[in-house]
Each structure stands twice: as C-alpha cells, then as structure tokens.
C-alpha atoms as a PDB file:
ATOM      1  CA  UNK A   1      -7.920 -33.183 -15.147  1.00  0.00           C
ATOM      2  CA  UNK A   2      -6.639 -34.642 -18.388  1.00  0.00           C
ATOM      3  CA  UNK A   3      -7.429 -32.110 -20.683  1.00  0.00           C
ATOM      4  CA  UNK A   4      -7.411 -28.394 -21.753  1.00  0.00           C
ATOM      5  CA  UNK A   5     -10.676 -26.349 -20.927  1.00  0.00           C
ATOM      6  CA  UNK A   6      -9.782 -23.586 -23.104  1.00  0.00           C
ATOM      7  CA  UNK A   7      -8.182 -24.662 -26.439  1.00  0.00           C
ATOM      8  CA  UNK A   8      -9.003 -21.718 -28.561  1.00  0.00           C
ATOM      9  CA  UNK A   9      -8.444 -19.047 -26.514  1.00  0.00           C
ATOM     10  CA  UNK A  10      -5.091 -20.846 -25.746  1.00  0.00           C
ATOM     11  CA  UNK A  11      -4.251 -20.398 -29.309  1.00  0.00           C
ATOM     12  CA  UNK A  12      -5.170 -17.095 -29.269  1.00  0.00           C
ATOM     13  CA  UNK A  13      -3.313 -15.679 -26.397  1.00  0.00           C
ATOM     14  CA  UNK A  14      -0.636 -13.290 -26.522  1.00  0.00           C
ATOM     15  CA  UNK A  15       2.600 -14.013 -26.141  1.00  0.00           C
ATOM     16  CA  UNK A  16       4.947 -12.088 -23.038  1.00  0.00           C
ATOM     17  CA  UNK A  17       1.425 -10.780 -21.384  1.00  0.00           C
ATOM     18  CA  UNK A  18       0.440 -12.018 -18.617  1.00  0.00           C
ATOM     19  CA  UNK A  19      -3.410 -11.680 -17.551  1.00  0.00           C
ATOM     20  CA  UNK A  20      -4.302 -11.451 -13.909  1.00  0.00           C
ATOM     21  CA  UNK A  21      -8.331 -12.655 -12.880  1.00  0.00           C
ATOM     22  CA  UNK A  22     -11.326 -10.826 -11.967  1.00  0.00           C
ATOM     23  CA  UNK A  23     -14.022 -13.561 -10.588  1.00  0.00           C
ATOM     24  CA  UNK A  24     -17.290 -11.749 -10.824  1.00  0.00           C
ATOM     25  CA  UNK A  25     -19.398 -13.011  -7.504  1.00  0.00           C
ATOM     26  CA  UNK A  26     -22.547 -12.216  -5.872  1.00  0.00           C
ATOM     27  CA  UNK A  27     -21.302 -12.391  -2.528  1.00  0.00           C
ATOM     28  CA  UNK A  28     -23.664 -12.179   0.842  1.00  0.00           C
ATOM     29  CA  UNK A  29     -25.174  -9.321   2.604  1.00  0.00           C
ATOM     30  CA  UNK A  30     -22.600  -6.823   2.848  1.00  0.00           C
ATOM     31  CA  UNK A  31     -19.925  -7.883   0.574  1.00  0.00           C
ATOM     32  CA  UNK A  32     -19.297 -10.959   3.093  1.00  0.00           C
ATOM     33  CA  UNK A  33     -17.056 -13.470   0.653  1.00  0.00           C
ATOM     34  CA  UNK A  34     -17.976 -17.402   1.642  1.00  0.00           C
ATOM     35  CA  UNK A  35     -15.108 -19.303   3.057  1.00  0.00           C
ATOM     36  CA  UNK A  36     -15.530 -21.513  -0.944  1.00  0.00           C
ATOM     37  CA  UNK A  37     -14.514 -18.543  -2.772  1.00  0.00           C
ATOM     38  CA  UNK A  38     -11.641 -17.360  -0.200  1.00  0.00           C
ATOM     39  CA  UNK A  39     -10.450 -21.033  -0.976  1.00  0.00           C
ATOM     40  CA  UNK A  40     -10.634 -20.451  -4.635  1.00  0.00           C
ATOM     41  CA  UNK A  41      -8.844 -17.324  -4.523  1.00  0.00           C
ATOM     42  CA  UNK A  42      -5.905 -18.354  -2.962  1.00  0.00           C
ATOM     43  CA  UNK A  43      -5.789 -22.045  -4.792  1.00  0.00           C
ATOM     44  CA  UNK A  44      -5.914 -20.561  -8.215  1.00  0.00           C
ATOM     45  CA  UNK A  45      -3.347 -17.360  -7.255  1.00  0.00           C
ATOM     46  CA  UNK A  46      -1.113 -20.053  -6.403  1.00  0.00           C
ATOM     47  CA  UNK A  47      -1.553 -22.290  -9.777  1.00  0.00           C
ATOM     48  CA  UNK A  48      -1.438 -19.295 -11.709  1.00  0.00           C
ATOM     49  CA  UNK A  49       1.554 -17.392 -10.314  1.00  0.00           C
ATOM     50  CA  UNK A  50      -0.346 -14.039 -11.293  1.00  0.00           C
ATOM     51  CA  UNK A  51      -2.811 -11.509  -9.862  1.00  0.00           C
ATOM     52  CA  UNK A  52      -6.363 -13.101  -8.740  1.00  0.00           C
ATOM     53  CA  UNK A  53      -9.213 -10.867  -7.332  1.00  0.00           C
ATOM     54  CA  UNK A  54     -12.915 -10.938  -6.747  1.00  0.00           C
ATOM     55  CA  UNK A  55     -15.461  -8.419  -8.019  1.00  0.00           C
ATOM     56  CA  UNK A  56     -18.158  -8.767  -5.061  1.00  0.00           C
ATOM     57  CA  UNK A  57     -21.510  -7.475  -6.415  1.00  0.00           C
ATOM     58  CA  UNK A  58     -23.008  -6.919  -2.871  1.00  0.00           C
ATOM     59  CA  UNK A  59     -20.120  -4.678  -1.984  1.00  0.00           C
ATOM     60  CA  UNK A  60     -20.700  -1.105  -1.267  1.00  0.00           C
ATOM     61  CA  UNK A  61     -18.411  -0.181  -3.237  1.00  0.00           C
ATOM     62  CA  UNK A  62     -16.297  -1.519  -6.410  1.00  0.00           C
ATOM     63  CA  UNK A  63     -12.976  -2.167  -5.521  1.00  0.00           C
ATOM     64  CA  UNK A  64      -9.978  -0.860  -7.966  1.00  0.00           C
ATOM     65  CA  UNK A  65      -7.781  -2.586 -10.694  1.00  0.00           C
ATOM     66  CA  UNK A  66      -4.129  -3.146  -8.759  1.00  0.00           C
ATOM     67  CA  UNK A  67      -1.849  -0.966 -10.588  1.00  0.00           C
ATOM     68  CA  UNK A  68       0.921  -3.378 -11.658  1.00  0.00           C
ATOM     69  CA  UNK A  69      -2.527  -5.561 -13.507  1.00  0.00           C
ATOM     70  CA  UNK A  70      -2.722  -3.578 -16.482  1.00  0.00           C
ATOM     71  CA  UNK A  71      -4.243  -6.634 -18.340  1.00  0.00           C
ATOM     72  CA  UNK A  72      -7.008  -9.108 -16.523  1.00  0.00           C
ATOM     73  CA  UNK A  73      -9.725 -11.809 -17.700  1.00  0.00           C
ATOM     74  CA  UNK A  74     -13.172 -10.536 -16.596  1.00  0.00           C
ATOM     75  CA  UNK A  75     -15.016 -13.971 -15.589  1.00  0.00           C
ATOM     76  CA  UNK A  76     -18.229 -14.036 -14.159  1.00  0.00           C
ATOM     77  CA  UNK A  77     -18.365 -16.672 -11.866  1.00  0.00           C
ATOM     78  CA  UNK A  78     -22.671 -16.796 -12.233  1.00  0.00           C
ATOM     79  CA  UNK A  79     -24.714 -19.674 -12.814  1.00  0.00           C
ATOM     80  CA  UNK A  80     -27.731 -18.097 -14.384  1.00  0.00           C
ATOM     81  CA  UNK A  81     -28.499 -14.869 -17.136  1.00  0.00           C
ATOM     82  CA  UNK A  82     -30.253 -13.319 -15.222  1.00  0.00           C
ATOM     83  CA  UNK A  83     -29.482  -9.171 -14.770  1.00  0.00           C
ATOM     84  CA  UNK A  84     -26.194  -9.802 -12.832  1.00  0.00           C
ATOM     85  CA  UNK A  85     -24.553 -11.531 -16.052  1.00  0.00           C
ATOM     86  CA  UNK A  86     -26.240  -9.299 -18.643  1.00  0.00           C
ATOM     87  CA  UNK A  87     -26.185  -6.042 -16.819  1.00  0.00           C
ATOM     88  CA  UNK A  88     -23.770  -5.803 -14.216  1.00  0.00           C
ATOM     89  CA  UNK A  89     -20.507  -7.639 -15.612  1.00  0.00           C
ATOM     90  CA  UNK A  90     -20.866  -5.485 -18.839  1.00  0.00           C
ATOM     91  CA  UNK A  91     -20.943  -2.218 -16.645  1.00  0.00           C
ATOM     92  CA  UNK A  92     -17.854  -3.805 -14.825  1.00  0.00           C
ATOM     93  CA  UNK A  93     -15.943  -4.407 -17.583  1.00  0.00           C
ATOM     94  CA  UNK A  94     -16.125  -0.567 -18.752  1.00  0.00           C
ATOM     95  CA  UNK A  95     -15.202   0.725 -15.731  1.00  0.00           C
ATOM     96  CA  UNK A  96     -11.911  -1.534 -15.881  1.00  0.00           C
ATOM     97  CA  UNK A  97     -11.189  -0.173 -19.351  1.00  0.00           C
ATOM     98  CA  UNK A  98     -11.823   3.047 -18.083  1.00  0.00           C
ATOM     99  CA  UNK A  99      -8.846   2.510 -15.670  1.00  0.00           C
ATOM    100  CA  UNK A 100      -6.684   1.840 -18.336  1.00  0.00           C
ATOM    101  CA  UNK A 101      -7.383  -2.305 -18.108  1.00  0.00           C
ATOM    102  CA  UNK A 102      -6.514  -4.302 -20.913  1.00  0.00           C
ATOM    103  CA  UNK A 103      -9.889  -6.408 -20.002  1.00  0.00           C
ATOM    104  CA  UNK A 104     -10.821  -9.640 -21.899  1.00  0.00           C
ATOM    105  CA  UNK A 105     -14.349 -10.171 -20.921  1.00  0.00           C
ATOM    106  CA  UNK A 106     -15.480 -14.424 -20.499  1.00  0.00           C
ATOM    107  CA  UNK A 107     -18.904 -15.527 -20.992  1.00  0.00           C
ATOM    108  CA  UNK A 108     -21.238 -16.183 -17.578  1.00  0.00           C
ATOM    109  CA  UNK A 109     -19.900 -19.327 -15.669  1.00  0.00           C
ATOM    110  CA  UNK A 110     -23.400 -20.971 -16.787  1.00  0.00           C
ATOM    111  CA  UNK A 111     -22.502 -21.129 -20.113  1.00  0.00           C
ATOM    112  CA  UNK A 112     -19.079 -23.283 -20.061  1.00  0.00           C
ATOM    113  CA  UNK A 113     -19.287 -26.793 -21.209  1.00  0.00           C
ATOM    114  CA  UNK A 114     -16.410 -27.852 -19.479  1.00  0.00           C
ATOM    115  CA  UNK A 115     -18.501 -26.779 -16.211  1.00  0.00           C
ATOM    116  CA  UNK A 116     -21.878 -28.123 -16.925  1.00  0.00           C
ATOM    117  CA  UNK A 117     -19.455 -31.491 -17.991  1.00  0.00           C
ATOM    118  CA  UNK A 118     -17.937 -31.480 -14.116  1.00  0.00           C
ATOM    119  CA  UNK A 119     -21.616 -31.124 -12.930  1.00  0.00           C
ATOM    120  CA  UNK A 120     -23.276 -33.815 -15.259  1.00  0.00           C
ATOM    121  CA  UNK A 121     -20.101 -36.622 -13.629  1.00  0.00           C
ATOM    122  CA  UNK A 122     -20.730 -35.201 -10.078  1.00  0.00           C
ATOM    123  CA  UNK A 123     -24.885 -35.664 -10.384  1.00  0.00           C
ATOM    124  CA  UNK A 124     -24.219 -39.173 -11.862  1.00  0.00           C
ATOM    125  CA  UNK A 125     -22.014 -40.024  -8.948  1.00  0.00           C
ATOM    126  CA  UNK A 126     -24.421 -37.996  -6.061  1.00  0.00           C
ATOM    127  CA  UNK A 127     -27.732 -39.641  -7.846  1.00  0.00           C
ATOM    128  CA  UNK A 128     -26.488 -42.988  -6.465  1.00  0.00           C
ATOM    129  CA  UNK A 129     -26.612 -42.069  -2.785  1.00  0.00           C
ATOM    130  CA  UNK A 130     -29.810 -39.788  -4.147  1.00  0.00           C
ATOM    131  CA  UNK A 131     -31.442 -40.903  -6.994  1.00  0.00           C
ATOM    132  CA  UNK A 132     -34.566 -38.095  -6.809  1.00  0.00           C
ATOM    133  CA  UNK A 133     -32.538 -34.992  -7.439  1.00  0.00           C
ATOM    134  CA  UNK A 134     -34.330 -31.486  -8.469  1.00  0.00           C
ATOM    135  CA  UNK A 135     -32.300 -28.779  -9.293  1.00  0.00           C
ATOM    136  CA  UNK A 136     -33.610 -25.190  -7.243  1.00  0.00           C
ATOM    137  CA  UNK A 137     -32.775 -22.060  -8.872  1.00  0.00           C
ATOM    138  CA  UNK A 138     -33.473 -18.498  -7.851  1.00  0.00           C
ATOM    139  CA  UNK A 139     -36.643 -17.232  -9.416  1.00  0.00           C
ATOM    140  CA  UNK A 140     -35.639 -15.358 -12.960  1.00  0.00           C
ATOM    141  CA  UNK A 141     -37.548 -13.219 -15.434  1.00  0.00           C
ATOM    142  CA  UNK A 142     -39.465 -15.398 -18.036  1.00  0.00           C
ATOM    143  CA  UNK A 143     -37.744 -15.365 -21.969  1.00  0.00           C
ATOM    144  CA  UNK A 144     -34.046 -15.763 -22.029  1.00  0.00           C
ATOM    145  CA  UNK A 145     -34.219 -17.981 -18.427  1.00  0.00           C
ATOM    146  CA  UNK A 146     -36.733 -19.924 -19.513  1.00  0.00           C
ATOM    147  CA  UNK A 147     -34.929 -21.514 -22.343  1.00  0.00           C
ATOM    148  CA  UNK A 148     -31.986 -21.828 -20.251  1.00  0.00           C
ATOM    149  CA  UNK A 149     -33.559 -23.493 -17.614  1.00  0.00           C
ATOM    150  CA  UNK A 150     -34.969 -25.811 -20.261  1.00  0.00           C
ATOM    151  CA  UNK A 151     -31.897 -26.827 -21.805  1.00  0.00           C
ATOM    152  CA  UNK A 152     -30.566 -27.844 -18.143  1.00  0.00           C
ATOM    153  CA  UNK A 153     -33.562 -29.972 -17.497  1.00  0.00           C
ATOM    154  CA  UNK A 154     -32.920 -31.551 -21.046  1.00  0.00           C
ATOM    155  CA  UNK A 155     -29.170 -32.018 -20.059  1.00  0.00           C
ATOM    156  CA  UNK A 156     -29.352 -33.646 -16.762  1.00  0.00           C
ATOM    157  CA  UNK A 157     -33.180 -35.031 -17.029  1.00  0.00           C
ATOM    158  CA  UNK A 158     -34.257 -33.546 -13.508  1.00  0.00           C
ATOM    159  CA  UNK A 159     -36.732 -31.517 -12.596  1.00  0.00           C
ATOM    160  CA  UNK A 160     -35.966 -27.771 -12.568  1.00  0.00           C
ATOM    161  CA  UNK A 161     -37.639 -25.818  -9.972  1.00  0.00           C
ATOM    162  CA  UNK A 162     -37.913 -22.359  -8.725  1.00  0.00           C
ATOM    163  CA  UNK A 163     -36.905 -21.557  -5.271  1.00  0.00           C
ATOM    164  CA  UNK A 164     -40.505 -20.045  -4.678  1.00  0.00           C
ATOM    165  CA  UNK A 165     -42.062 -22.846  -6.036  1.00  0.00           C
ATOM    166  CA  UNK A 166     -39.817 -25.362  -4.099  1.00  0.00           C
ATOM    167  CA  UNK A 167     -42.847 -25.898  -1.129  1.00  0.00           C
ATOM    168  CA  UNK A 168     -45.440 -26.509  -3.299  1.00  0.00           C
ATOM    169  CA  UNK A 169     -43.339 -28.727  -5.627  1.00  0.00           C
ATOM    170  CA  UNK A 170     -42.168 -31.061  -2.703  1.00  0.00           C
ATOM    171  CA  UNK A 171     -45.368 -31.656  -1.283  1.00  0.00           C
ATOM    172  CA  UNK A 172     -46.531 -33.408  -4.665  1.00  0.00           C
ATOM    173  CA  UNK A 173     -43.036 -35.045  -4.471  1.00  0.00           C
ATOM    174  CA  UNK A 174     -42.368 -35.715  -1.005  1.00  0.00           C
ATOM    175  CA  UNK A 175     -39.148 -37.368  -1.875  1.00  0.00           C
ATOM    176  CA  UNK A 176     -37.452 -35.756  -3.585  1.00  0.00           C
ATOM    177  CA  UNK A 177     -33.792 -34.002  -2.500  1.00  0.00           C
ATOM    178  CA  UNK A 178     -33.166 -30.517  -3.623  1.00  0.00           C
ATOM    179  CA  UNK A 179     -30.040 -29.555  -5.048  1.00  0.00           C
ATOM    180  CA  UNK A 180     -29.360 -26.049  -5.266  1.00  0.00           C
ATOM    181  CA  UNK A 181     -27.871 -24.104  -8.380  1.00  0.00           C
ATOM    182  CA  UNK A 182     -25.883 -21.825  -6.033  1.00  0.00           C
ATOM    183  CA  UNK A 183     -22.350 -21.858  -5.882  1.00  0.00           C
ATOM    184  CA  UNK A 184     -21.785 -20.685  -2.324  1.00  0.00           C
ATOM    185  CA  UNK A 185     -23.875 -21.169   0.353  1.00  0.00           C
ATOM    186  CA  UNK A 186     -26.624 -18.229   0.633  1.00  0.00           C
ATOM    187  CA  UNK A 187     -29.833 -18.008   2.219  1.00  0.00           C
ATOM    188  CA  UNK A 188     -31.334 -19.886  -0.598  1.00  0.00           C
ATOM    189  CA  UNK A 189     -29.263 -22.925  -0.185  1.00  0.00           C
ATOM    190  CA  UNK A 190     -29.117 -23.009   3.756  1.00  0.00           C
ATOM    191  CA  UNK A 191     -33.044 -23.211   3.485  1.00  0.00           C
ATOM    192  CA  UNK A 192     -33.130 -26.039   1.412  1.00  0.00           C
ATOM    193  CA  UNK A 193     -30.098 -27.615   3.299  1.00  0.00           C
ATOM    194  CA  UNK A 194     -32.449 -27.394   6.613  1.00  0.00           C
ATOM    195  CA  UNK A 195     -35.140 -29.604   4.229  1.00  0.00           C
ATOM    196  CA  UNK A 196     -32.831 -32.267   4.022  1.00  0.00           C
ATOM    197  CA  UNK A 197     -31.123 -30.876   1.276  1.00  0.00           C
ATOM    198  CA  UNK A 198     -27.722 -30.798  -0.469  1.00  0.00           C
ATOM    199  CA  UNK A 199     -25.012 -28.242   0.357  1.00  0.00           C
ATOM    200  CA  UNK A 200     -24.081 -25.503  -2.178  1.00  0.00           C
ATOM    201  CA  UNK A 201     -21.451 -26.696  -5.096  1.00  0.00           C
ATOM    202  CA  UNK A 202     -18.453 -24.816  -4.474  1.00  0.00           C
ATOM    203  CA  UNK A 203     -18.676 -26.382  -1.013  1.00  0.00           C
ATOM    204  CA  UNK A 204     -18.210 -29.794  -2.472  1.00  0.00           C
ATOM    205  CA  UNK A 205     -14.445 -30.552  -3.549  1.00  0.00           C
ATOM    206  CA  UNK A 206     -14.873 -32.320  -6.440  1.00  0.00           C
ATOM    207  CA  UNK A 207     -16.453 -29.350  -7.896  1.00  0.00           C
ATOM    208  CA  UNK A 208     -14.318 -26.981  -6.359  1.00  0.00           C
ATOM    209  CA  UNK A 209     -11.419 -28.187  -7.641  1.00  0.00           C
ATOM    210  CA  UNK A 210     -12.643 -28.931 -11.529  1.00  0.00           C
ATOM    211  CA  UNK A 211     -13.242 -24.911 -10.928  1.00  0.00           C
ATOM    212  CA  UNK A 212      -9.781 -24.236  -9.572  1.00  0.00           C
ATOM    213  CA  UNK A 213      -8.575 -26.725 -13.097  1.00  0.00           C
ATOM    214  CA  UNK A 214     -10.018 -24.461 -14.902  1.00  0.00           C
ATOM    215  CA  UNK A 215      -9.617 -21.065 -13.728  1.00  0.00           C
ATOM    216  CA  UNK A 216      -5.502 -21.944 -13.602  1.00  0.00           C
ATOM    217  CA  UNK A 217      -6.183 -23.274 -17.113  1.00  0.00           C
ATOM    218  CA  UNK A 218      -6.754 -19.748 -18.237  1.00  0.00           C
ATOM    219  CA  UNK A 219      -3.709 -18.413 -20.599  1.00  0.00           C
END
C-alpha cells in the first residue's frame, strides 16, 4: 500500500501514547473466532508492536481491558449499521471507560473509504473471472440500511440483495454469482458458497491484507 489510510487522525494523535486495538466482531455460535480473524490478530499485533484484541459479540461473556492497555482504539470491524454498530459498540465503549480505558471510538468498518476503495479494485479484478456479481447481505431493518444499501449498489453498480431474498432473486437470474458482504465465513456465506458462490472477504488475501495495511496504519 502506497499511501496513508488515516491522515487526520495521524495528525491528531498524541505524542508518547501508545494505543492498543479492540476489533469489534460478530464471531460464530459460541464466541468461535474464524481462522481470518485469528490471522488478523496476530498479523497486525506484529506490525503494530502493541496490544491487539477482539471484542467477540457472540461471546458469553465480555472479556476485560488488559491492565498494562490503559489507552485502546475501539474499531468495529462490521460491514453494515445495523443494531450491532449502533447499539452494541456504543455500550462497549462505556464499559471500557468504565474500566478506566482511555477509549477512542472508530466509525463501523462499513463506513471507511479506504475499505470500500480495496473492495471496488478487488470486484473489478474478480468481475473478470465473474462478470454477474450480486452482493448478499443479511436482512436489516428498513430506513438507515436502506440508504446504505443504496449507496453500495450506486458505488459498485451490482445488484444488492437480501440473504432471504437470495432464492427468489436467482431464479429470475439464473446466472448470476453471489458475493457475500460477510467478512468471515458464517452460515450465511457457506450457503451461498454451496450455490456456487464466492467465499467470505477476509478469506481472500488481497482483502485481508489491505485490512491488516490499515489496521497497522492506525497511530
């Protein structure tokens, strides 16, 4: 990667602090962390030199700031708003402060530029080998989702489709390949994987490692 993904906050950080990470992720069944994130974890630890843990919001229960983090970048590692990003992380983010964090709170995944950049090169470079792509979300609550879901199909100028919608939609469009907004692989994606579909994107490694870029990046 040639270039910065976070000049302002760069600019902004404080000097002689360093900030650990908190990557906010759904997680399976359980708590079980995919293999892609465990990979993550340990590649960006190492790049960074500093503290790097996962918040897994299918844990029983929350696990604990370390004690020698007292200051750590909350980043939600989500795709979509839906009630995770607008509900959970803030909830998360108060309990850290409450145990004496210094927390510094990043918007939801979804919303960088410099990730929905990676994505538009990797779709340009996938739609050769598959040029009918639809993008398959998890169903979301209509209003705030909705226009979200719009601007991606403006962005990439594919169909965006809801998971529960995905059997009706591919029997009017028999050829097309479904590519699943899901970062790690989850029952969602190993349906659509069994329909001839593509694998979840943390699982590719071009996209894994613009993630890992940056994540490092972070000051």
């Amino acid at each position: 990667m040639g270039f910065d993904p976070w000049p302002l906050l760069r600019k902004r950080a404080e000097p002689g602090r360093e900030y650990g990470l908190r990557l906010v992720i759904h997680g399976r069944s359980g708590g079980v962390v995919p293999p892609c994130f465990q990979e993550l974890l340990i590649a960006v630890g190492e790049l960074r030199k500093a503290s790097v843990e996962l918040e897994v919001l299918t844990a029983e229960s929350p696990k604990p700031a370390r004690r020698d983090c007292a200051s750590q970048w909350l980043v939600p590692l989500l795709l979509l708003p839906g009630s995770h990003a607008r509900c959970d992380v803030p909830q998360i983010r108060d309990r850290l402060r409450g145990e004496g964090v210094a927390v510094k709170p990043l918007p939801f995944l979804g919303s960088w530029e410099f990730w929905w950049f990676l994505m538009s090169r990797w779709i340009a470079d996938v739609s050769v080998q598959h040029p009918s792509l639809a993008l398959i979300h998890h169903p979301l609550r209509p209003g705030l989702s909705d226009r979200f879901l719009t601007s991606l199909q403006r962005r990439f100028d594919l169909p965006v489709v809801p998971f529960d919608r995905w059997d009706r939609f591919v029997v009017d469009h028999p050829t097309m390949v479904p590519l699943p907004l899901s970062l790690a692989p989850n029952r969602m994606s190993e349906a659509l994987r069994q329909a001839g579909g593509l694998p979840s994107l943390l699982e590719d490694p071009v996209l894994r490692q613009g993630l890992i870029h940056c994540l490092a990046a972070l000051p």
